[in-house]
C-alpha atoms as a PDB file:
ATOM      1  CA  UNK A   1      -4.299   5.195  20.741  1.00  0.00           C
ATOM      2  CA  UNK A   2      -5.072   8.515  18.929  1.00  0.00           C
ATOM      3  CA  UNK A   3      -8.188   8.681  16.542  1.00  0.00           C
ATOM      4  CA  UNK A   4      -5.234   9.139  13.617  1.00  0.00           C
ATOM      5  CA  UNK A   5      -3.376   5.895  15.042  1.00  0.00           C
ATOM      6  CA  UNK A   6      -6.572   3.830  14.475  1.00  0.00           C
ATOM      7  CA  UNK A   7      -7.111   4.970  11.457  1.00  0.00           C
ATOM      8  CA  UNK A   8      -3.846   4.551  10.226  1.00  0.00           C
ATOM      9  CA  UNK A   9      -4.015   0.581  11.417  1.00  0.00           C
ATOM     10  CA  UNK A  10      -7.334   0.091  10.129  1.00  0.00           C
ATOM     11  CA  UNK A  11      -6.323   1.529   6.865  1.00  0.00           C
ATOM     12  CA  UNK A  12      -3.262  -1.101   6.756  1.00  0.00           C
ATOM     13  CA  UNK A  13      -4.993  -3.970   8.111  1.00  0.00           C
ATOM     14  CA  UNK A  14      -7.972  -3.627   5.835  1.00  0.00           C
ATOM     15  CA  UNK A  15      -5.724  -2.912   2.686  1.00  0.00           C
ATOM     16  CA  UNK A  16      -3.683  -5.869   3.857  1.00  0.00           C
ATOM     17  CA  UNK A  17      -6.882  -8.291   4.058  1.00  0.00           C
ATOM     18  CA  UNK A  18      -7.601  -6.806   0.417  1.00  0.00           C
ATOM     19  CA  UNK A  19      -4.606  -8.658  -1.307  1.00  0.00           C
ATOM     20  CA  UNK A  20      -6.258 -12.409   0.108  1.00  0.00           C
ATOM     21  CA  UNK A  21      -9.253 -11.269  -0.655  1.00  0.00           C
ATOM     22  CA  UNK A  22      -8.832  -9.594  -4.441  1.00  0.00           C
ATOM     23  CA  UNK A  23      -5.143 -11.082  -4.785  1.00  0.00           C
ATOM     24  CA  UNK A  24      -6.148 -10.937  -8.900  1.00  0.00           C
ATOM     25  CA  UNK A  25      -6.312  -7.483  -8.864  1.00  0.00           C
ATOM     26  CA  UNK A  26      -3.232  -6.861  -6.435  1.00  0.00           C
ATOM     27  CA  UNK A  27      -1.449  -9.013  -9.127  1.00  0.00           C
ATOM     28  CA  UNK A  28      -2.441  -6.913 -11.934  1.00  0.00           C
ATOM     29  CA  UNK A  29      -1.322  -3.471 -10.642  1.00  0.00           C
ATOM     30  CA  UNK A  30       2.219  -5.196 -10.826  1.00  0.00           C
ATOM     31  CA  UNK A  31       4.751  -4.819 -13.902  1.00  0.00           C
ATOM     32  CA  UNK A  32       4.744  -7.820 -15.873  1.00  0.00           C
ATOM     33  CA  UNK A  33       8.919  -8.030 -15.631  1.00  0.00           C
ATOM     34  CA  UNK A  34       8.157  -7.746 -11.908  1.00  0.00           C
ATOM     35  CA  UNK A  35       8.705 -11.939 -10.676  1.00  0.00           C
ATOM     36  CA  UNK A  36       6.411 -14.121  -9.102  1.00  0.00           C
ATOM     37  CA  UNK A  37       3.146 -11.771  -8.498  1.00  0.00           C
ATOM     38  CA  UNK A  38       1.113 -14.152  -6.733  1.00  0.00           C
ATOM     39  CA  UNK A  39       4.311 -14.649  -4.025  1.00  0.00           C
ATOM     40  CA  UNK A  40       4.262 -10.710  -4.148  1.00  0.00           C
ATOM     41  CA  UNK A  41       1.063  -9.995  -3.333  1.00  0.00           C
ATOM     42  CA  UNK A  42       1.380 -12.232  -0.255  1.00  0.00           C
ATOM     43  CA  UNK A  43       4.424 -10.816   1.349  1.00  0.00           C
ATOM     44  CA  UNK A  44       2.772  -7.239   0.183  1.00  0.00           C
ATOM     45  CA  UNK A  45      -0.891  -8.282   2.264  1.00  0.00           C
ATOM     46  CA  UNK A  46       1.450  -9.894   5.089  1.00  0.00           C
ATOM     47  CA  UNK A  47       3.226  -6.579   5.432  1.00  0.00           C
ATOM     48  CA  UNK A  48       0.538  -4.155   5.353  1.00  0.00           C
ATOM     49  CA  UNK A  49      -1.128  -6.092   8.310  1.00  0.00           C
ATOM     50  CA  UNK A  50       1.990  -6.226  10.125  1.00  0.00           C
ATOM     51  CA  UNK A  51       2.220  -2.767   9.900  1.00  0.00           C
ATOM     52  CA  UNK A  52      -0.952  -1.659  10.745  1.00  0.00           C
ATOM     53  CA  UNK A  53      -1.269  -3.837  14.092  1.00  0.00           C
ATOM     54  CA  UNK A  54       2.398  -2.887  14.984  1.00  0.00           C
ATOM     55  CA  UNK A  55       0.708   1.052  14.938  1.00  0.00           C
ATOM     56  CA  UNK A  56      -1.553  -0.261  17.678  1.00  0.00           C
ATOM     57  CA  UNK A  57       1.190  -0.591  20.265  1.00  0.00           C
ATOM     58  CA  UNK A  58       3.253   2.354  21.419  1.00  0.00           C
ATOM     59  CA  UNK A  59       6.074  -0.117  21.676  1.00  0.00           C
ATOM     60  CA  UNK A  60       5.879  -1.055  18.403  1.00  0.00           C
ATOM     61  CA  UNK A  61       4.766   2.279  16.827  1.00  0.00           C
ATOM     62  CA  UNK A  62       8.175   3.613  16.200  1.00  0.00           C
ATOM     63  CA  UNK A  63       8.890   0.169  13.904  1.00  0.00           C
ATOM     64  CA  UNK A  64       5.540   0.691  12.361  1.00  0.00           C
ATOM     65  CA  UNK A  65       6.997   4.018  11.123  1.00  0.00           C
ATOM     66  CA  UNK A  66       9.620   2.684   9.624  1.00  0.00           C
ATOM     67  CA  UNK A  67       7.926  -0.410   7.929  1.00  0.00           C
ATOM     68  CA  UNK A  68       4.948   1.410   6.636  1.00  0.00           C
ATOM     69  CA  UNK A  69       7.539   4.273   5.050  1.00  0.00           C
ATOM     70  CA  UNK A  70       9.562   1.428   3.299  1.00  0.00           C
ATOM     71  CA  UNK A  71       6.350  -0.336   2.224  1.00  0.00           C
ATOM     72  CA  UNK A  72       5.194   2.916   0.570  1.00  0.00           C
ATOM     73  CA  UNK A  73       8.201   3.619  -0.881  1.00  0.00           C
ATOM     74  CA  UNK A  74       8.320   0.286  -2.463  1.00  0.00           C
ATOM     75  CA  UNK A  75       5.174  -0.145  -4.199  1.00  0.00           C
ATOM     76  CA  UNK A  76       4.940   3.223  -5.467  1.00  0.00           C
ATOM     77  CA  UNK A  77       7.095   2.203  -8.565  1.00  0.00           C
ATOM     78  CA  UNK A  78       4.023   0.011  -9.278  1.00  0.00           C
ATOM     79  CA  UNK A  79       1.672   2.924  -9.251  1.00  0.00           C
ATOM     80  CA  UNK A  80       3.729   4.792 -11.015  1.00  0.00           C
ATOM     81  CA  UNK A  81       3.662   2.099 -13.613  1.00  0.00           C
ATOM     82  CA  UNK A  82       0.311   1.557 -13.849  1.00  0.00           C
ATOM     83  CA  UNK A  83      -0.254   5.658 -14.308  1.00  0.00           C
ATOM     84  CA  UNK A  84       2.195   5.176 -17.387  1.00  0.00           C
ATOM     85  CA  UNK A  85       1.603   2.264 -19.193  1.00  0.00           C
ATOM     86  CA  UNK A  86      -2.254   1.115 -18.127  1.00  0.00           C
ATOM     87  CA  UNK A  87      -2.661  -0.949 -21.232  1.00  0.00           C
ATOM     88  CA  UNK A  88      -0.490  -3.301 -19.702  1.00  0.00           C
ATOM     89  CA  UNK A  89      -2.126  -4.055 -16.489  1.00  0.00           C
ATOM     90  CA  UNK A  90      -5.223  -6.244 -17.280  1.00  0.00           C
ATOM     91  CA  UNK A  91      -8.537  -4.147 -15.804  1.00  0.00           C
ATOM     92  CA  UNK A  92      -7.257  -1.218 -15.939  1.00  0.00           C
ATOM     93  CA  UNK A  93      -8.746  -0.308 -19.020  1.00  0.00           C
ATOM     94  CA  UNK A  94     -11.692   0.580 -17.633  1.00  0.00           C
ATOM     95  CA  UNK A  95     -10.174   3.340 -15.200  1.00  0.00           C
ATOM     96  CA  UNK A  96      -9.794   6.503 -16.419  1.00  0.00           C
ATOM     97  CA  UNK A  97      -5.999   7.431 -17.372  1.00  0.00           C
ATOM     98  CA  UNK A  98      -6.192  10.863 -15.360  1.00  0.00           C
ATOM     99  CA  UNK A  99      -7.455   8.724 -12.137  1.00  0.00           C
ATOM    100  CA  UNK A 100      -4.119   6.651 -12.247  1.00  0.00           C
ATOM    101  CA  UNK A 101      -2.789   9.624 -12.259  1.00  0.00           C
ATOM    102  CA  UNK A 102      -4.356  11.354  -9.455  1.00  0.00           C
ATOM    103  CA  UNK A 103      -3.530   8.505  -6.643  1.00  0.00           C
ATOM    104  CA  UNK A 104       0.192   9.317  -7.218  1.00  0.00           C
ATOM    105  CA  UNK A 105       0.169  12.199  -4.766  1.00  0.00           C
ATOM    106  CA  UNK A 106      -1.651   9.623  -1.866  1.00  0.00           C
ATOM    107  CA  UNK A 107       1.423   8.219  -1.698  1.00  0.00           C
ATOM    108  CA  UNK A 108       3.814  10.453  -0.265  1.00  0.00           C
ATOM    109  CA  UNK A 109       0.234  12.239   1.355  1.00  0.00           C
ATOM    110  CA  UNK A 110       0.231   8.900   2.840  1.00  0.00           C
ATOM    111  CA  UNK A 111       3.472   8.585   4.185  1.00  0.00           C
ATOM    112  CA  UNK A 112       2.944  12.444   5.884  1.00  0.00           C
ATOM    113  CA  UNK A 113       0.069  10.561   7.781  1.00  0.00           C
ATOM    114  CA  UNK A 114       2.169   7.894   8.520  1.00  0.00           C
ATOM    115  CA  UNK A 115       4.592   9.931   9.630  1.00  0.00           C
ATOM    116  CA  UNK A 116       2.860  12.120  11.828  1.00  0.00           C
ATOM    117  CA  UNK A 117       0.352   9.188  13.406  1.00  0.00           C
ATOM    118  CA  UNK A 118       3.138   7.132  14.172  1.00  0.00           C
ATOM    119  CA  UNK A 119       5.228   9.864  16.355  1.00  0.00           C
ATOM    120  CA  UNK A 120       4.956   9.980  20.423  1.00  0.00           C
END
């Protein structure tokens, strides 16, 4: 595995072990009209692991590619949420607006590494 490869899967795993081990603030960043946030943040935590390990294997890189994209792609209507309407997301009243903001751009700067890491 490249140095970018293990980074990429510790990134995923870690932020994966993040929603069992902060699952109140996972919650939060979610819309309220968005169902069942605690079920949510579980399948969310369960597929960022999943992703990250399946970067570890070459065998299973070119899935991990794939999985991580449509992960990214599918919570970044929650970050683009909690950019727009803060006030609604208990805790995040103490972030500064323009910081919600900023992390927009990880995303898809995200998904470039993602891209690029995961390709043999």
């Amino acid at each position: 595995m490249t140095v970018p490869q293990r980074l990429l899967a510790g990134f995923f795993v870690f932020a994966g072990a993040m929603h069992f081990i902060r699952p109140r603030e996972y919650a939060a960043m979610m819309p309220p009209e968005f169902p069942r946030h605690r079920e949510s943040v579980i399948v969310s935590g369960v597929a960022e692991v999943v992703g990250g390990l399946a970067v570890a294997s070459e065998r299973t890189r070119p899935f991990a590619r794939w999985w991580l994209l449509g992960l990214l792609a599918a919570v970044y209507p929650a970050n683009i949420d909690m950019a727009m309407r803060p006030e609604i997301h208990p805790g995040l009243e103490r972030v500064p607006r323009w910081l919600l903001w900023a992390r927009l751009p990880l995303q898809p700067l995200a998904a470039v590494w993602v891209w690029r890491a995961t390709r043999d």
